[in-house]
C-alpha atoms as a PDB file:
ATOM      1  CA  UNK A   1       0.000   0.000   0.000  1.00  0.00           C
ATOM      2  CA  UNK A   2       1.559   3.809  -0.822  1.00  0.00           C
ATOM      3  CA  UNK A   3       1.764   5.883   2.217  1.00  0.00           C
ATOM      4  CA  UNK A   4      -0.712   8.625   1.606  1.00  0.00           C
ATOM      5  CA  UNK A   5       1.639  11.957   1.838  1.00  0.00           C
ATOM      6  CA  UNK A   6       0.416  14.186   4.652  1.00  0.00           C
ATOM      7  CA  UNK A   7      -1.026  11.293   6.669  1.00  0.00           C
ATOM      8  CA  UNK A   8       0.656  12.077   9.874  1.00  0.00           C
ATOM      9  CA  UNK A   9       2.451   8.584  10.186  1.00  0.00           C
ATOM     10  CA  UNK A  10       2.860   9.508  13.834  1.00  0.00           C
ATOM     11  CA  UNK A  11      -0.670   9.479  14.595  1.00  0.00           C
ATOM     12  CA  UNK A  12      -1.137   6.641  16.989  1.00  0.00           C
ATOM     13  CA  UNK A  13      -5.253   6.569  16.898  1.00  0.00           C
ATOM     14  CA  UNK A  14      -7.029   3.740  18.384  1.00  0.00           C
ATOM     15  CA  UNK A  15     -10.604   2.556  16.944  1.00  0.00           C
ATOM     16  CA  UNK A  16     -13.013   0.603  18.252  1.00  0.00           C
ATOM     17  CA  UNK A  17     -16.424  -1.277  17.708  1.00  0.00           C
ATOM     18  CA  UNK A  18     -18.275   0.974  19.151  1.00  0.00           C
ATOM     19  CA  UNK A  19     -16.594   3.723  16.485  1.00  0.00           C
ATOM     20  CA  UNK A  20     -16.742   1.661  13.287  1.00  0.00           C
ATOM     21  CA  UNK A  21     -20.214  -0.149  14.177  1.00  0.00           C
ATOM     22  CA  UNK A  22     -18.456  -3.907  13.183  1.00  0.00           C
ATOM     23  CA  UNK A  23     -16.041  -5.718  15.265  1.00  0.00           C
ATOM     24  CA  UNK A  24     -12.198  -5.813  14.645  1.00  0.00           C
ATOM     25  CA  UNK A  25     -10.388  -8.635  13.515  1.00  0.00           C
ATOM     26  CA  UNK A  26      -8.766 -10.592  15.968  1.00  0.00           C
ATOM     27  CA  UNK A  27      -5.026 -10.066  14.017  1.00  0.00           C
ATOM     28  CA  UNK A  28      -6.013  -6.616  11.654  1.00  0.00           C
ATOM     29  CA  UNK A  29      -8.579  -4.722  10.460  1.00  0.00           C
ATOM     30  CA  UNK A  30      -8.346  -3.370   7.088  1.00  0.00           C
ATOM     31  CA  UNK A  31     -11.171   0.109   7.791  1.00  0.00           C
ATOM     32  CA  UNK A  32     -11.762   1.084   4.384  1.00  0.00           C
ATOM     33  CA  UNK A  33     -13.344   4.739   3.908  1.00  0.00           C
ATOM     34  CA  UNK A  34     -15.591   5.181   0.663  1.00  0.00           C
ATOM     35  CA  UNK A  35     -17.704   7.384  -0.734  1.00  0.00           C
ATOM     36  CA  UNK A  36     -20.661   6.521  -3.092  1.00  0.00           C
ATOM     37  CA  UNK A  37     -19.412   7.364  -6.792  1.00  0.00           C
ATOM     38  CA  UNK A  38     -16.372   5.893  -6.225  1.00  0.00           C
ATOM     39  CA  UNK A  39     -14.844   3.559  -8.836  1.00  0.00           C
ATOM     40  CA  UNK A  40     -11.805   3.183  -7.084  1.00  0.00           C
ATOM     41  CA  UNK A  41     -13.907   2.159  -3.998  1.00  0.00           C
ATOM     42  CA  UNK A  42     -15.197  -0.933  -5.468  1.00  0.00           C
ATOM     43  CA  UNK A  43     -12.276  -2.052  -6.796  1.00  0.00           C
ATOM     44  CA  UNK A  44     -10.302  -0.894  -2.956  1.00  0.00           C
ATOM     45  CA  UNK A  45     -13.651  -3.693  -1.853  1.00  0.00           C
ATOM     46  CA  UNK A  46     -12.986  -6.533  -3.729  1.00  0.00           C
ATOM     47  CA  UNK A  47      -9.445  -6.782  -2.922  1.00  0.00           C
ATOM     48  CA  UNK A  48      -9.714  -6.228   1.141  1.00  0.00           C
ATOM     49  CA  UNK A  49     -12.648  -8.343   1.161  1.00  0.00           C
ATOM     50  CA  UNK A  50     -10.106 -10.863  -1.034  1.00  0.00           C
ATOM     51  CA  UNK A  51      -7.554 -10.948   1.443  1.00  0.00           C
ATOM     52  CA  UNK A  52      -9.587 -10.754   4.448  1.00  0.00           C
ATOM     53  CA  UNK A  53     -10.828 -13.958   3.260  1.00  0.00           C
ATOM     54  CA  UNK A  54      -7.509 -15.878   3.243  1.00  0.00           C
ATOM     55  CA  UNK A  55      -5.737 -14.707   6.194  1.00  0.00           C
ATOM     56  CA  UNK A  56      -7.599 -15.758   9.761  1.00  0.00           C
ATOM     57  CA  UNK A  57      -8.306 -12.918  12.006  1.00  0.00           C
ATOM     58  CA  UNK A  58      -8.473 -10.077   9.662  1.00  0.00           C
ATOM     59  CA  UNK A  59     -11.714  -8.298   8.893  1.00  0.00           C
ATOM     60  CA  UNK A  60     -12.591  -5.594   6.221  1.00  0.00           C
ATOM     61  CA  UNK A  61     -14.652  -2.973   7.467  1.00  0.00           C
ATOM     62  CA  UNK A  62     -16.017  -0.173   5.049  1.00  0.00           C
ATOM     63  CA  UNK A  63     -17.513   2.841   5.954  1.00  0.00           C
ATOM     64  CA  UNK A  64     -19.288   5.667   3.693  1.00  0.00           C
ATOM     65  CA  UNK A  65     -17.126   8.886   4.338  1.00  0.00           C
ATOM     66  CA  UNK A  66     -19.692  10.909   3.895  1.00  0.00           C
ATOM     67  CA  UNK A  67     -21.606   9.349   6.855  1.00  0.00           C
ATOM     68  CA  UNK A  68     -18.325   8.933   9.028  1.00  0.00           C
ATOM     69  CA  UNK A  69     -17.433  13.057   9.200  1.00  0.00           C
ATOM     70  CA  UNK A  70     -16.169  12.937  12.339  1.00  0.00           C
ATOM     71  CA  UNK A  71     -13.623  10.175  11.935  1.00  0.00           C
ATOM     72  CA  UNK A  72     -13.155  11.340   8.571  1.00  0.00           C
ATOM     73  CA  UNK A  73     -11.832  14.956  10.249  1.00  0.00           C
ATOM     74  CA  UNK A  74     -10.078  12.776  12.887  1.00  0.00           C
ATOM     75  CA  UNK A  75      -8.127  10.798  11.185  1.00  0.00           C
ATOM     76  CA  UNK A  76      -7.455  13.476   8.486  1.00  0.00           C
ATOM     77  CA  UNK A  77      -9.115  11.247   5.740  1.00  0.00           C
ATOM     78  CA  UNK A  78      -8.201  13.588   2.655  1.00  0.00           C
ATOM     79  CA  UNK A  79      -9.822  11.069  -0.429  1.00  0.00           C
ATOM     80  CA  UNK A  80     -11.353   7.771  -1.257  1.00  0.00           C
ATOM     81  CA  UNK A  81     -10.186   5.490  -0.647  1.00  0.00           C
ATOM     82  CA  UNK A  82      -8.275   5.468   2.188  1.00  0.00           C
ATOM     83  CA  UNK A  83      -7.419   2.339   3.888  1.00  0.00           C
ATOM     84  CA  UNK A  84      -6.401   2.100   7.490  1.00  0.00           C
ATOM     85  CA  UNK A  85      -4.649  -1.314   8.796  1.00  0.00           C
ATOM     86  CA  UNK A  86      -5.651  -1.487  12.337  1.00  0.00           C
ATOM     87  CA  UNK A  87      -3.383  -4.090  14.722  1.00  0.00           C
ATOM     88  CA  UNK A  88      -5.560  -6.317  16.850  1.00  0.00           C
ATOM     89  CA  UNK A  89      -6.011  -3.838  19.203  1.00  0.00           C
ATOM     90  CA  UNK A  90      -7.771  -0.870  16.978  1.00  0.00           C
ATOM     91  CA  UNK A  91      -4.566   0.985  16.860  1.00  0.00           C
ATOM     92  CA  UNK A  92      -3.600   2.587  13.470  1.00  0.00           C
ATOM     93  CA  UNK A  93      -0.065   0.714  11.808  1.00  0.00           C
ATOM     94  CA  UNK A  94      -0.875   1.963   8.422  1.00  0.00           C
ATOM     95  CA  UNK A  95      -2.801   3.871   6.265  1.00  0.00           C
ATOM     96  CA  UNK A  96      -2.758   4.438   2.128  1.00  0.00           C
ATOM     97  CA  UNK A  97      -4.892   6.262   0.088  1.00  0.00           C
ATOM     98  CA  UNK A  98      -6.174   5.196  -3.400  1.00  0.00           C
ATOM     99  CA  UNK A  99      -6.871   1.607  -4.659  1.00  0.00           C
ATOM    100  CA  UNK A 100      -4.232  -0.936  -3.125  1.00  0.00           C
ATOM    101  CA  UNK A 101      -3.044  -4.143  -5.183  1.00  0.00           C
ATOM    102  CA  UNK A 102      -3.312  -7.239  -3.038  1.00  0.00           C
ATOM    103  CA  UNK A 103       0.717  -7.784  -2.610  1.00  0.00           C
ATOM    104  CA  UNK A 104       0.715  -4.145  -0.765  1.00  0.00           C
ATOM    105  CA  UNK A 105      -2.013  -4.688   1.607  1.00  0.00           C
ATOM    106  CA  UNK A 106      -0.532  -8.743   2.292  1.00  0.00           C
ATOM    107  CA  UNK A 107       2.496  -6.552   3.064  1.00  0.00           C
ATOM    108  CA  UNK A 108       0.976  -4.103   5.331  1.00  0.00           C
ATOM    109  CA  UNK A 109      -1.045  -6.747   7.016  1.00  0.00           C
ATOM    110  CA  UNK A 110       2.246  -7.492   8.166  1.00  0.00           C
ATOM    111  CA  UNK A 111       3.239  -4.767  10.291  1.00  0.00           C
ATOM    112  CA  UNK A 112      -0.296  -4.976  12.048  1.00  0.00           C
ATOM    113  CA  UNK A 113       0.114  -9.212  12.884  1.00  0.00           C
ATOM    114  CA  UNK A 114       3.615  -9.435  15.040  1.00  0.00           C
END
């Protein structure tokens, strides 16, 4: 996944349930934020729903941006989509903006399951 320039990599944000309206994943959560016209968005779907599917303990999550504004201004959520890897604990390892190719997010799934 490419880094989205201007995320604030140092921002340690933790989400939870009660935030996203799902449950995490027991390793990762991939949050995806969309927004309805989005081509990118359904393409961003299929491929963290795709690799949600093969590794245990990950779950996608998608929320609309639009209904989300206040974690969109929180966590500084510039376009969609933007993809957030949360660690099994809700806390923010990663983040990209823009459609992700499988091999990146397998990657950044990585840094979230230690």
């Amino acid at each position: 996944m490419r880094a989205q320039r201007g995320s604030g990599d140092a921002v340690a944000d933790t989400l939870g349930p009660d935030e996203l309206g799902a449950e995490l994943g027991e390793k990762a959560t991939l949050l995806q934020f969309s927004s309805a016209f989005c081509a990118p968005c359904r393409a961003t779907r299929r491929v963290l729903g795709e690799v949600a599917e093969m590794v245990d303990g990950v779950a996608h999550v998608e929320l609309d941006a639009e209904s989300h504004l206040d974690l969109v201004r929180r966590l500084n959520v510039i376009r969609t989509p933007t993809v957030l890897v949360l660690d099994g604990a809700g806390r923010v390892v990663r983040r990209a903006a823009g459609a992700p190719r499988k091999p990146e997010v397998i990657a950044a799934l990585g840094e979230a399951i230690r």
